[in-house]
Every structure is written in C-alpha cells, then in structure tokens.
C-alpha atoms as a PDB file:
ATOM      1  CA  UNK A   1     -64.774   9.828   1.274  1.00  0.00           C
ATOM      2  CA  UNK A   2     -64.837  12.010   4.262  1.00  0.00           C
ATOM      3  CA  UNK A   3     -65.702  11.275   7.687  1.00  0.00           C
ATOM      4  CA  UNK A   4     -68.612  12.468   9.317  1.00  0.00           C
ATOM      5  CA  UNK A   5     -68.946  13.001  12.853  1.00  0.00           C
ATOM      6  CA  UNK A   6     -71.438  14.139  15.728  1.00  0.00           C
ATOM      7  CA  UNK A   7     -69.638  15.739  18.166  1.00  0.00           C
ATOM      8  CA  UNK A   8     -71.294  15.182  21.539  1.00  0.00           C
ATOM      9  CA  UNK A   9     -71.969  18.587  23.568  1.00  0.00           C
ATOM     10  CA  UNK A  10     -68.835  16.327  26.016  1.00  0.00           C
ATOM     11  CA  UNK A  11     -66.514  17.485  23.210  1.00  0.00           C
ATOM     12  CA  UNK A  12     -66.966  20.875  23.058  1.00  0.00           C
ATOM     13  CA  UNK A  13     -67.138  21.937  26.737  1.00  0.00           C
ATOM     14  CA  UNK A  14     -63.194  20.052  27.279  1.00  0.00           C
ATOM     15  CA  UNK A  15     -62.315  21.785  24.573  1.00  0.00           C
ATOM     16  CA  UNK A  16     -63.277  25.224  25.744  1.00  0.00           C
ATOM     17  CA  UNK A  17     -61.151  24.054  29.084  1.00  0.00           C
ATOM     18  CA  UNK A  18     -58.293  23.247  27.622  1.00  0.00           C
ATOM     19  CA  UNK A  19     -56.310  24.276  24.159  1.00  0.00           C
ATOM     20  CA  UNK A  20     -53.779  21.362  24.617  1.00  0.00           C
ATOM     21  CA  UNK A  21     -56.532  18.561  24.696  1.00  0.00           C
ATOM     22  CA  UNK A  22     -57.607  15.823  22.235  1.00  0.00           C
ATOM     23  CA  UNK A  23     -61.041  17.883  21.865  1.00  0.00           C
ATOM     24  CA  UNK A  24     -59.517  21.446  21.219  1.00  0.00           C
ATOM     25  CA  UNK A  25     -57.464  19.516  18.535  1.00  0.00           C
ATOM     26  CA  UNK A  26     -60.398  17.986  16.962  1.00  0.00           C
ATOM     27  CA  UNK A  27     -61.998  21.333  16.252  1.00  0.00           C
ATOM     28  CA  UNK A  28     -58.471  22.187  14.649  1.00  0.00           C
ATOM     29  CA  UNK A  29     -59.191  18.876  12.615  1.00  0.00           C
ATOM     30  CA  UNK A  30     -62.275  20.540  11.933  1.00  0.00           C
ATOM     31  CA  UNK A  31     -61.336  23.817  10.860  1.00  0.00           C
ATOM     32  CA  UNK A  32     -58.930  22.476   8.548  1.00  0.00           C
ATOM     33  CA  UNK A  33     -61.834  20.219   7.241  1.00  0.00           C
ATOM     34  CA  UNK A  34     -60.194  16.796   8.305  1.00  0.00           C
ATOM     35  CA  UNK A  35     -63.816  15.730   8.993  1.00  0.00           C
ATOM     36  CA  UNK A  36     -67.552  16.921   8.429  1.00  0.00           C
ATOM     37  CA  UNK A  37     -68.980  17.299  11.267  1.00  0.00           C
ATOM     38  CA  UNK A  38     -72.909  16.851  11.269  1.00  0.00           C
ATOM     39  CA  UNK A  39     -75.605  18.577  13.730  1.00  0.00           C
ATOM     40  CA  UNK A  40     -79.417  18.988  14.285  1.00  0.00           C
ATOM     41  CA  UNK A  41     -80.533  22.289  15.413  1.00  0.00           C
ATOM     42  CA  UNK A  42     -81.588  21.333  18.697  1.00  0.00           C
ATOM     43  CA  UNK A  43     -78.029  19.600  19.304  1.00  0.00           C
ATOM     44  CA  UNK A  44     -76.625  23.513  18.583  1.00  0.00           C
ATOM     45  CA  UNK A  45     -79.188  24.955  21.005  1.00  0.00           C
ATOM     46  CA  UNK A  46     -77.590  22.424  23.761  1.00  0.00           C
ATOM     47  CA  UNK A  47     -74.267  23.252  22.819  1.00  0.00           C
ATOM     48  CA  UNK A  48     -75.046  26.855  23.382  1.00  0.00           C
ATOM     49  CA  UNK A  49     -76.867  26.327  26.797  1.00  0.00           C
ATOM     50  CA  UNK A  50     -74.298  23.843  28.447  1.00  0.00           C
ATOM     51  CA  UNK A  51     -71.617  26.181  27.371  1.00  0.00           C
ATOM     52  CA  UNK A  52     -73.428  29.237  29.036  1.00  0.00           C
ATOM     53  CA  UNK A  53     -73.680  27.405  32.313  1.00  0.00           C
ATOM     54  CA  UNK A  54     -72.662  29.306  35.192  1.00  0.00           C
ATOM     55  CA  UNK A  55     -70.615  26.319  35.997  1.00  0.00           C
ATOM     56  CA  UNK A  56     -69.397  25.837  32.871  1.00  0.00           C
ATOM     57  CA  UNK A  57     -68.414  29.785  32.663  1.00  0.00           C
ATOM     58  CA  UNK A  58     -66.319  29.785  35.376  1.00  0.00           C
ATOM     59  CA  UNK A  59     -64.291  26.434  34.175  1.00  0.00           C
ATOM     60  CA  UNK A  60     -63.757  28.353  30.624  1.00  0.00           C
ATOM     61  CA  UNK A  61     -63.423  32.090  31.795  1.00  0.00           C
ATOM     62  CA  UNK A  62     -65.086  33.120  28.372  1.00  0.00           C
ATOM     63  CA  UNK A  63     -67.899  35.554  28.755  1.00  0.00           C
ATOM     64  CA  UNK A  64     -71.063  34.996  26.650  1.00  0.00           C
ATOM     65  CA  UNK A  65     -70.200  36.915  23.349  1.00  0.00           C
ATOM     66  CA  UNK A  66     -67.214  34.852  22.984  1.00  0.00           C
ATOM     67  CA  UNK A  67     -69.413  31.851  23.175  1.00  0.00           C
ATOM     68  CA  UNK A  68     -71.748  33.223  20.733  1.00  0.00           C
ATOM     69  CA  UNK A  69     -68.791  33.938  18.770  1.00  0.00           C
ATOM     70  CA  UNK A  70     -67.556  30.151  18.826  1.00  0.00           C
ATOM     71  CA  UNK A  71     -70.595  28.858  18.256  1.00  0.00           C
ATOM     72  CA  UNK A  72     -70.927  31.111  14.751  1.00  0.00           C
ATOM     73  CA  UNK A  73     -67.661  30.243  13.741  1.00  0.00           C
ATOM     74  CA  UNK A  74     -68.613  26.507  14.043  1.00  0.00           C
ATOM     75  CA  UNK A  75     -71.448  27.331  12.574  1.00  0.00           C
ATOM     76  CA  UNK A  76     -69.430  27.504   8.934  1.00  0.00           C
ATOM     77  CA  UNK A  77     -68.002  24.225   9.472  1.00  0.00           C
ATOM     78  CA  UNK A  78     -70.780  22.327  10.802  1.00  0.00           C
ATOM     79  CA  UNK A  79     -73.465  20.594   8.229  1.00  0.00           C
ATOM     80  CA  UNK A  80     -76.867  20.634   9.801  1.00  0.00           C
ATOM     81  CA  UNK A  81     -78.661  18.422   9.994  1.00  0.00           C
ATOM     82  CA  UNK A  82     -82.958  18.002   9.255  1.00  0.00           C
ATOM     83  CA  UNK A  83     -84.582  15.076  11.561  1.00  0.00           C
ATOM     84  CA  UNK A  84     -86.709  13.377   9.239  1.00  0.00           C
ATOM     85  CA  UNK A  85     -87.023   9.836  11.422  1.00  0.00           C
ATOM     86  CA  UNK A  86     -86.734   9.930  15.287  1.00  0.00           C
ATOM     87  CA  UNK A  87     -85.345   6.812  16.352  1.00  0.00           C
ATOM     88  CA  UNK A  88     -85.898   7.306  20.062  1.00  0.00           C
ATOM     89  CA  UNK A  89     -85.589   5.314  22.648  1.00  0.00           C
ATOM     90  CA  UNK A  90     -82.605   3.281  22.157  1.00  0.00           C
ATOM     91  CA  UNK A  91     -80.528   5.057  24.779  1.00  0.00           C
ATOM     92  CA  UNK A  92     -80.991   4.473  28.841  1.00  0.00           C
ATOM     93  CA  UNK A  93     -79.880   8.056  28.888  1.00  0.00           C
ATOM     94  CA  UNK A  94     -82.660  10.448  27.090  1.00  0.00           C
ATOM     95  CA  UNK A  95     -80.530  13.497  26.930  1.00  0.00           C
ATOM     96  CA  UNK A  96     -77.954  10.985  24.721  1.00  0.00           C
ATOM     97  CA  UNK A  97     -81.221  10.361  21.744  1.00  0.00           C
ATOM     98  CA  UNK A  98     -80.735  13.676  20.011  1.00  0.00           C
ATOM     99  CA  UNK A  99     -76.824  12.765  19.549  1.00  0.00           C
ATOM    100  CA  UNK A 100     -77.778   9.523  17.599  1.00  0.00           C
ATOM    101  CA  UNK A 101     -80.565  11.094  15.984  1.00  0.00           C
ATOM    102  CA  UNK A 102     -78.366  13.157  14.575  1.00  0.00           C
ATOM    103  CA  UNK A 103     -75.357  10.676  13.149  1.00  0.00           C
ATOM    104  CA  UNK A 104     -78.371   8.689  11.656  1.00  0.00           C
ATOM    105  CA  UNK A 105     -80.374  10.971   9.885  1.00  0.00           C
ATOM    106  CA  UNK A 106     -76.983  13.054   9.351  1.00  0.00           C
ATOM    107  CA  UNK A 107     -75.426  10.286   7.671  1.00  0.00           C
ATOM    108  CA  UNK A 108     -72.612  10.367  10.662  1.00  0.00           C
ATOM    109  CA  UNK A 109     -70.141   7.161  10.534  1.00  0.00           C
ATOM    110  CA  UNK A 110     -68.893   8.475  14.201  1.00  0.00           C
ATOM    111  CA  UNK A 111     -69.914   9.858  17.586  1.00  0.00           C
ATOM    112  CA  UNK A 112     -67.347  11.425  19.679  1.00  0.00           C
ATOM    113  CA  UNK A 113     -67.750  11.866  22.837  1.00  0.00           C
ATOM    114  CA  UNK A 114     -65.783  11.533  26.184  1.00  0.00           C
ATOM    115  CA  UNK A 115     -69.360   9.280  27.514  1.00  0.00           C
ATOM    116  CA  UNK A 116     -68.259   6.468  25.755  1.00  0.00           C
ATOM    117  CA  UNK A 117     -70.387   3.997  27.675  1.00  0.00           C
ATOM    118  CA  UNK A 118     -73.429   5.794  26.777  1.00  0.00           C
ATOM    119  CA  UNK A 119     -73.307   4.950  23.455  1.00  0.00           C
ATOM    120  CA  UNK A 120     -71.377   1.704  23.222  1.00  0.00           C
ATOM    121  CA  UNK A 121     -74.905   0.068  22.743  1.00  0.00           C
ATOM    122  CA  UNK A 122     -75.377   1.386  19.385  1.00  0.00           C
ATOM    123  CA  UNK A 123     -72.220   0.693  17.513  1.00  0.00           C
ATOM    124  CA  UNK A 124     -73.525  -2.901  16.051  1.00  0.00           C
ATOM    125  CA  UNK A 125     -76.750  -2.381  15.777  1.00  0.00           C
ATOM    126  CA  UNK A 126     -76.036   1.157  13.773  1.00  0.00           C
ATOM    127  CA  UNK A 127     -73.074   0.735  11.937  1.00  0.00           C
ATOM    128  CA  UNK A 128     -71.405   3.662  14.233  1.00  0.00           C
ATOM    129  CA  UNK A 129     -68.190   4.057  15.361  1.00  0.00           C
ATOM    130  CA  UNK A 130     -68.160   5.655  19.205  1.00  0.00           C
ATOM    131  CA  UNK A 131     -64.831   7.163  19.667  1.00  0.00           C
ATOM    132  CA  UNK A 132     -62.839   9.795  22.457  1.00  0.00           C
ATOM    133  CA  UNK A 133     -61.568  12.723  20.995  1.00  0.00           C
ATOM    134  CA  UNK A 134     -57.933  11.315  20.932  1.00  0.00           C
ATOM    135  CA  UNK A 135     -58.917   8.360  18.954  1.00  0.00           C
ATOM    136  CA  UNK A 136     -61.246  10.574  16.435  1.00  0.00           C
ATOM    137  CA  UNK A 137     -58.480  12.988  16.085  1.00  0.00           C
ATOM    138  CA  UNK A 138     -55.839  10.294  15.316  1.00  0.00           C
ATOM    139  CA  UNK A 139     -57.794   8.778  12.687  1.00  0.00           C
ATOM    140  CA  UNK A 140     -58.604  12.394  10.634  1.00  0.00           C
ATOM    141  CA  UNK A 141     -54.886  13.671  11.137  1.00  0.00           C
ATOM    142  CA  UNK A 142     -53.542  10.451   9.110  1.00  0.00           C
END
C-alpha cells in the first residue's frame, strides 16, 4: 500500500530555497510516485499565496509564472482532496486545521512538515504520523 501524505505549505517553500534539501527531495519522491500526496483545494490556494509572498520571492528568486508553473506540475501528482467533515478546532494554531483536515478526510497516514510541534498533538488521537521532510523522505526512498 502506498503512503499518503499532506505536505504542509512548510515543505514546499524550503524546497523552493534549496534543491539540496530534505523537502526538494521529497517532491523528487513525489515525482517518481514514492508517495501520494493528498490536498484540499484551499490547502493549494495557500500554497500558491505563501509562495507568491514578496518575502518569499526574494528567498526563491522565481518570478510568478514559474510558480504557477510548479504549482501545475504538482498539480498531476497531487490527489485532491473533497472536505466532507471539518474537524476543527483541535489545533492551538488555526492556520494548522486545514492541514489535518486534509490527511483525515484525504485518507493521509502522514503530515510533513518542518512545524513539528504544531501537530504533535494529533498523532494518538488520529492515527497520524507527523514527520520532517528528512524522515518522510527516508521512509518512501526504502
């Protein structure tokens, strides 16, 4: 059985930083379709606006079109993801919610993320498995 993953908006923006990271290798890992990786719409919209940030922009040096180019690519390897039960609040963060809505109602057995705290709360009572890119990427490359 495959895993399935959320991949926390955390992921994507060190990837986009850096090609010799644990989180540019996990969308490698996901290319090559090591893992399914699971999102809700509203999870891609926040991908799309945190990596647009002017802050953001000038860490990655990508202009916006390569962004939107990204984000269509992942687009083909990314199952989305309906919200049929909103499980909210569990989280002391809000912005956090829409990542474990997502794993639950997407079926996830793992969220990703460099926050790791901010999710550690959820691992027993869910059934989830919060891991950092390195770890995530360990377990799909063996």
């Amino acid at each position: 059985m495959s895993r399935r993953a959320v991949l926390d908006t955390s992921v994507l923006v060190a990837a986009l930083r850096s090609s010799r990271g644990a989180s540019y290798a996990l969308l490698i890992a996901l290319q090559q379709q090591r893992f399914v990786a699971v999102a809700t719409p509203a999870l891609f919209l926040e991908y799309e606006e945190v990596l647009k940030r002017r802050d953001q922009k000038l860490a990655h040096m990508l202009p916006a079109e390569d962004i939107d180019g990204l984000l269509f690519a992942l687009t083909r390897h990314v199952e989305q993801v309906r919200i049929y039960y909103r499980w909210r609040p569990q989280l002391q963060d809000a912005g956090d919610e829409m990542i474990l809505e997502a794993a639950l109602n997407g079926r996830a057995d793992s969220i990703v993320t460099h926050n790791l705290r901010h999710f550690r709360s959820v691992e027993g009572r869910f059934g989830l498995q919060v891991l950092s890119p390195s770890e995530f990427v360990k377990e799909v490359n063996t």
